[in-house]
Protein backbone atom coordinates (compact mmCIF):
# COMPACT_ATOMS: atom_id res chain seq x y z
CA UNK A 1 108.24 83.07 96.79
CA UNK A 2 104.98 83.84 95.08
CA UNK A 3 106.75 85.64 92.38
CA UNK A 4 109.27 83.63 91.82
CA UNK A 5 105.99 80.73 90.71
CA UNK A 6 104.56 83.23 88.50
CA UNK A 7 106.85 82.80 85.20
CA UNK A 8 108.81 79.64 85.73
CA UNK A 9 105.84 77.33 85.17
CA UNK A 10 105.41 79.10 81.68
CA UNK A 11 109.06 79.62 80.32
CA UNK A 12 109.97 76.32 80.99
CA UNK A 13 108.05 74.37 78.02
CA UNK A 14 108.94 75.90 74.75
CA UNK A 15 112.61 74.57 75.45
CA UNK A 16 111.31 71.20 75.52
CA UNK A 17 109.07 71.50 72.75
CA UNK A 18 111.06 69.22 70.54
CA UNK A 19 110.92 66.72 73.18
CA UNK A 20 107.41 66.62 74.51
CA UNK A 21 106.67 66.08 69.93
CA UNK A 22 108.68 62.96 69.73
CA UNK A 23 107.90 61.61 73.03
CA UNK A 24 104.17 62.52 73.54
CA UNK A 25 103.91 62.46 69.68
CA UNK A 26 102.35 66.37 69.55
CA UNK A 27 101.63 67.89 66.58
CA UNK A 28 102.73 71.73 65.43
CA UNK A 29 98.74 72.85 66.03
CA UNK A 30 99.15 71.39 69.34
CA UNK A 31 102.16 72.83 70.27
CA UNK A 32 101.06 75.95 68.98
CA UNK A 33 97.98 76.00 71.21
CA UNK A 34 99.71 74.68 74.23
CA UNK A 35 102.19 77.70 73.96
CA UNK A 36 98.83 80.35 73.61
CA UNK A 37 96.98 78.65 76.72
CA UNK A 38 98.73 80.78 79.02
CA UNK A 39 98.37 84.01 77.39
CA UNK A 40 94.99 83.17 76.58
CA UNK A 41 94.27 82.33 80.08
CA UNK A 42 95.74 86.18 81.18
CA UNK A 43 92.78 87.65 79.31
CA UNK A 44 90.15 85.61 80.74
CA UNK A 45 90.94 85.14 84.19
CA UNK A 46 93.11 88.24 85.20
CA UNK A 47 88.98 90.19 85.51
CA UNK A 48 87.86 87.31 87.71
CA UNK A 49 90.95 88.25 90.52
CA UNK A 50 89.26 91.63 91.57
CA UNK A 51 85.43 90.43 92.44
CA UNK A 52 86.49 87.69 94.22
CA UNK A 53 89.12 89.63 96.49
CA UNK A 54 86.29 92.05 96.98
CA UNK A 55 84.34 89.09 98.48
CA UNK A 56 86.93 86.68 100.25
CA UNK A 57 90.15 89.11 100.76
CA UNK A 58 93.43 89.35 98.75
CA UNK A 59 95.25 87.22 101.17
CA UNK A 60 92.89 84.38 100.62
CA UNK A 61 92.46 84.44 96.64
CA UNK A 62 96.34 84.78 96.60
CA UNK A 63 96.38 81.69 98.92
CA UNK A 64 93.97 79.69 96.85
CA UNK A 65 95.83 80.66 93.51
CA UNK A 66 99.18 78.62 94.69
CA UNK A 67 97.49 76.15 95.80
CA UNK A 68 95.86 75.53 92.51
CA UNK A 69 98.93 76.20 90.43
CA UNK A 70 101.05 73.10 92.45
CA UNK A 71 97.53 71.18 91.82
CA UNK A 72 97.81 72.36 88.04
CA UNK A 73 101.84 71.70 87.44
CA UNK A 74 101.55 68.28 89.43
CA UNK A 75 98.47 66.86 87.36
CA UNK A 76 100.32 67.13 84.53
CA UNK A 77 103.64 65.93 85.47
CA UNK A 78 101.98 62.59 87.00
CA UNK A 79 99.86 62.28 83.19
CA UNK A 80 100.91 64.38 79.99
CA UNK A 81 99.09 62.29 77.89
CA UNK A 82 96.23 63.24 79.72
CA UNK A 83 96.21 66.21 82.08
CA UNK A 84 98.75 68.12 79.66
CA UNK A 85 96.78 71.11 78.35
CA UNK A 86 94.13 70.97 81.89
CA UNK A 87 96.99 71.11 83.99
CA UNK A 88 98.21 73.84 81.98
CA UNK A 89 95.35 75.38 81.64
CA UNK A 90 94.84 75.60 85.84
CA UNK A 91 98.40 76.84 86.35
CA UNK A 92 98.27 79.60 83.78
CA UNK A 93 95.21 80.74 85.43
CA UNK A 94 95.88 80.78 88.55
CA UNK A 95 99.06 82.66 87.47
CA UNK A 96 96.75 84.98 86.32
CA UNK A 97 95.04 86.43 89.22
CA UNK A 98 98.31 86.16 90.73
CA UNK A 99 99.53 88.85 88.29
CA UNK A 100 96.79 91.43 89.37
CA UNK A 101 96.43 90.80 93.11
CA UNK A 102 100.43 90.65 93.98
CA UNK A 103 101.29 94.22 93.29
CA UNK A 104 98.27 95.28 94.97
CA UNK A 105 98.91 93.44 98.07
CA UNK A 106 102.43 95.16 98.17
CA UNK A 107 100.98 98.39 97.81
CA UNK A 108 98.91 97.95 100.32
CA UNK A 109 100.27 96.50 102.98
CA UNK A 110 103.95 98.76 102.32
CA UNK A 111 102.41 102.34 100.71
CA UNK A 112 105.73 103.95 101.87
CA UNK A 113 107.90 100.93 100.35
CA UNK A 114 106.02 100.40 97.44
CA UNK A 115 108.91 101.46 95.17
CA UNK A 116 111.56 99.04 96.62
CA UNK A 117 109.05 95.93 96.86
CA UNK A 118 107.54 96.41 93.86
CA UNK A 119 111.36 96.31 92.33
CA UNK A 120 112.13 92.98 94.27
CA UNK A 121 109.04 91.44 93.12
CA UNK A 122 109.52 91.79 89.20
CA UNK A 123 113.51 90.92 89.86
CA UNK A 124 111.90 87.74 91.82
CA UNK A 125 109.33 87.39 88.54
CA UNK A 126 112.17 87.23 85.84
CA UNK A 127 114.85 85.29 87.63
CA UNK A 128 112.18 82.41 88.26
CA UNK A 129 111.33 82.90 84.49
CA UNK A 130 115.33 82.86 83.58
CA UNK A 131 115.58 79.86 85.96
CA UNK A 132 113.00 77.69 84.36
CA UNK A 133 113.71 77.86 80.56
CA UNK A 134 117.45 77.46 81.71
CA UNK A 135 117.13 74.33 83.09
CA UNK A 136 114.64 72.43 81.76
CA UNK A 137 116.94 70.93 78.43
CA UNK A 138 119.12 69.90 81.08
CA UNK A 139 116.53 68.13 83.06
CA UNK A 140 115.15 66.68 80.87
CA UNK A 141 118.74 65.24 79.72
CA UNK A 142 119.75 64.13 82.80
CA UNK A 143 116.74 62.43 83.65
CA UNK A 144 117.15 59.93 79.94
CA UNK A 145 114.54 60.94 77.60
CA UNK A 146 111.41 59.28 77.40
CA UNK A 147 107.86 59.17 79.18
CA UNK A 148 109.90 59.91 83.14
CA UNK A 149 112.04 62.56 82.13
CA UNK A 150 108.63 64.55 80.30
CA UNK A 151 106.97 64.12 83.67
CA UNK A 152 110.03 65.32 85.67
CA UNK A 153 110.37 68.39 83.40
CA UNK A 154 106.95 68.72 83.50
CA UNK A 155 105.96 68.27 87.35
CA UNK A 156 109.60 69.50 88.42
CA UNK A 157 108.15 73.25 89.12
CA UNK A 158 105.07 71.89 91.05
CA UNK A 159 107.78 71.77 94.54
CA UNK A 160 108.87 75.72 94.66
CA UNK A 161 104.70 76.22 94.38
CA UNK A 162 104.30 73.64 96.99
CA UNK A 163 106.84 75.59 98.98
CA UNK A 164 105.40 78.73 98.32
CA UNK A 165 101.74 77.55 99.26
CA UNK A 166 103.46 76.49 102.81
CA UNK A 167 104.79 79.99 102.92
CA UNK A 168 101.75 81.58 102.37
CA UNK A 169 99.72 79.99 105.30
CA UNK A 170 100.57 82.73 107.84
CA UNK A 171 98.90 85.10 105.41
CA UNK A 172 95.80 83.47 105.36
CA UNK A 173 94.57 84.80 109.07
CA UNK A 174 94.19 88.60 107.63
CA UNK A 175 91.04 89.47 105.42
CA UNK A 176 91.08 93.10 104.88
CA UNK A 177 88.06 93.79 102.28
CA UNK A 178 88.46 96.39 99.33
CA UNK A 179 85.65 97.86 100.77
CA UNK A 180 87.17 98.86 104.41
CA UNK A 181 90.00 100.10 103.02
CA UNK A 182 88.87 102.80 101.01
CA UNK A 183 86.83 104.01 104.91
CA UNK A 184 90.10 105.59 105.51
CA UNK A 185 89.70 107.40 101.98
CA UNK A 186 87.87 111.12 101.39
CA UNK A 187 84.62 111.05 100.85
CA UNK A 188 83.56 107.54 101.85
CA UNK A 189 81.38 106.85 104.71
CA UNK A 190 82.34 106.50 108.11
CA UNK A 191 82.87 102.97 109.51
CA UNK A 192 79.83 101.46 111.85
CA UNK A 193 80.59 102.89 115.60
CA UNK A 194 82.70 105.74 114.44
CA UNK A 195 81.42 109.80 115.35
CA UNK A 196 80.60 111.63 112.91
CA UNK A 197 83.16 114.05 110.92
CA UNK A 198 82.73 117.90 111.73
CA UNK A 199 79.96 119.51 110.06
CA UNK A 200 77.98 116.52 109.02
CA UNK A 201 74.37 115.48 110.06
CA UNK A 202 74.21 114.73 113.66
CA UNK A 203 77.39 115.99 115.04
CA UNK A 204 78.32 117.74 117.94
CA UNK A 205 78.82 121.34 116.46
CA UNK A 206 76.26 120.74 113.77
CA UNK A 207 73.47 120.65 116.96
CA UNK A 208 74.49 123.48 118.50
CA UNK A 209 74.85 125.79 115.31
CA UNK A 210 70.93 127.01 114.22
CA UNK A 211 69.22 125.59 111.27
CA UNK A 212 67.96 128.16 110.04
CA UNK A 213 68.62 131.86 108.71
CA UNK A 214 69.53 134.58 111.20
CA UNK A 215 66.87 137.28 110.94
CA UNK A 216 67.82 140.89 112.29
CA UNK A 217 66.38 142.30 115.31
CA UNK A 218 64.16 145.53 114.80
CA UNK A 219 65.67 149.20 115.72
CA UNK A 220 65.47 149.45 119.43
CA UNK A 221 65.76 145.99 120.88
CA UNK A 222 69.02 145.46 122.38
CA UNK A 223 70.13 142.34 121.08
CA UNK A 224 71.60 141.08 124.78
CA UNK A 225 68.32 140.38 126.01
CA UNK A 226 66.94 136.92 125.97
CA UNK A 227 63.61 138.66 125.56
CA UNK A 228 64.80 140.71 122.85
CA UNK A 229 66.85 138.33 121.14
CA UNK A 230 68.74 139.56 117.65
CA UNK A 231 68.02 135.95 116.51
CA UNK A 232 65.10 134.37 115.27
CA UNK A 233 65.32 130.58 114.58
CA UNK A 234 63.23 129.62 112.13
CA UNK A 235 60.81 127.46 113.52
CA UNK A 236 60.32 123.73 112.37
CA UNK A 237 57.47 122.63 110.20
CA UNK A 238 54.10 122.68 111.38
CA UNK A 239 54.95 124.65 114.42
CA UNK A 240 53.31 128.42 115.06
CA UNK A 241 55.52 131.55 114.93
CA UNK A 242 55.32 133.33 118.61
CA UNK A 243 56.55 137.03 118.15
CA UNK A 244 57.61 138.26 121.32
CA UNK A 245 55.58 141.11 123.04
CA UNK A 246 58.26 143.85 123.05
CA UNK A 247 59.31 143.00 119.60
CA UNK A 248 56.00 143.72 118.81
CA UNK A 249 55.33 146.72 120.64
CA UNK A 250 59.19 148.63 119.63
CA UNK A 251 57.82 147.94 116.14
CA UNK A 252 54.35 149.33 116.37
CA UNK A 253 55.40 152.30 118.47
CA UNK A 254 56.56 154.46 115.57
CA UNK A 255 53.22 153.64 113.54
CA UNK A 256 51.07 154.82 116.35
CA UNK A 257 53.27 158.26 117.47
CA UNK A 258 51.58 160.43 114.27
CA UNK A 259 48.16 159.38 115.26
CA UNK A 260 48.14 160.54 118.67
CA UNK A 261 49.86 163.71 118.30
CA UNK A 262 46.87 164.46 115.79
């Protein structure tokens, strides 16, 4: 439903272009500027959808954005003397972060049917964008001309957002953050409460490996002794090195042989 919003409230006004000039007396400049508003509001508002689904969640920006764009197509349906370019001007922007968050959410919530949804939500984008420049002439036509049948034409797409806003409201009890997502990703830290991974600081197999180099034992000390370890551990700072008496004495022995048989 959300895709279906995202073209339909655009495509539908050139076709009546004609008609909103002689009824709401518009000038080329102006009709010229109305048509740019919505690209104009893609560049400046598609950069916005990112920070503020970092800080409120995708499901809630997405939420907010249909919300404004039935605010945005009903304001100026009810006055488009008035609320013609603001109401436009909502719409195309709420479009906008639409555009950005939607395939995102898809991705997201369906990695392994990304292809498929990602499919049904541009076929869902183009037939509401076929939909609404087909049948606005004919609105407009059947509704008589004049001031009612610009506000019909105008306000007519403001329903399927209203319905699509309604739709939405189950989505609005998740609020997964960019920034617990990418937990599950390499080379980001661990969630709060989680053990440690293998081999980092303060795990299990990182406390019971030594920190420090492994030093040889000297010729003669059999290194299954715990007296006569073959391992030193380097000892922590500020702490004195103890040699161990037999270490000591197997190393001194051959120094002191020569001197006695002389």
């Amino acid at each position: 439903m959300l895709a279906f919003n995202l073209r339909a409230a655009i495509t539908s006004l050139p076709p009546v272009f004609p008609e909103l000039s002689a009824t709401l007396h518009l000038s080329s400049a102006s009709l010229a500027a109305l048509a740019a508003v919505p690209v104009l509001c893609f560049g400046l508002f598609s950069g916005v959808a990112a920070p503020l689904s970092r800080r409120f969640g995708e499901e809630r920006v997405l939420g907010s954005s249909v919300v404004l764009l039935a605010a945005g197509l009903l304001l100026r349906g009810v006055a488009p003397l008035v609320l013609l370019f603001p109401g436009t001007i909502i719409a195309s922007a709420s479009i906008a972060m639409m555009n950005v968050l939607l395939p995102s959410l898809v991705k997201r919530r369906r990695p392994d049917q990304a292809g498929l949804l990602i499919g049904l939500y541009l076929m869902s984008l183009s037939a509401g964008a076929i939909v609404g420049s087909l049948i606005a002439v004919p609105v407009f036509t059947a509704a008589g001309g004049g001031n009612a049948a610009v506000r019909l034409t105008l306000g007519l797409w403001a329903l399927p957002a209203m319905v699509a806003a309604v739709a939405w409201l189950p989505q609005l009890r998740f609020r997964v953050l960019p920034d617990a997502r990418a937990r599950g990703r390499p080379g980001s830290p661990p969630a709060a409460g989680s053990p440690p991974a293998a081999g980092s600081p303060g795990s299990p197999d990182s406390r019971s490996r030594p920190s420090g180099p492994v030093v040889p034992s000297p010729a003669g000390v059999h290194p299954s002794s715990p007296a006569r370890s073959s391992r030193t551990r380097t000892p922590a700072a500020g702490r004195p090195v103890v040699a161990s008496r037999t270490c000591v004495d197997s190393v001194m022995a051959p120094a002191a042989s020569p001197a006695a048989a002389g």
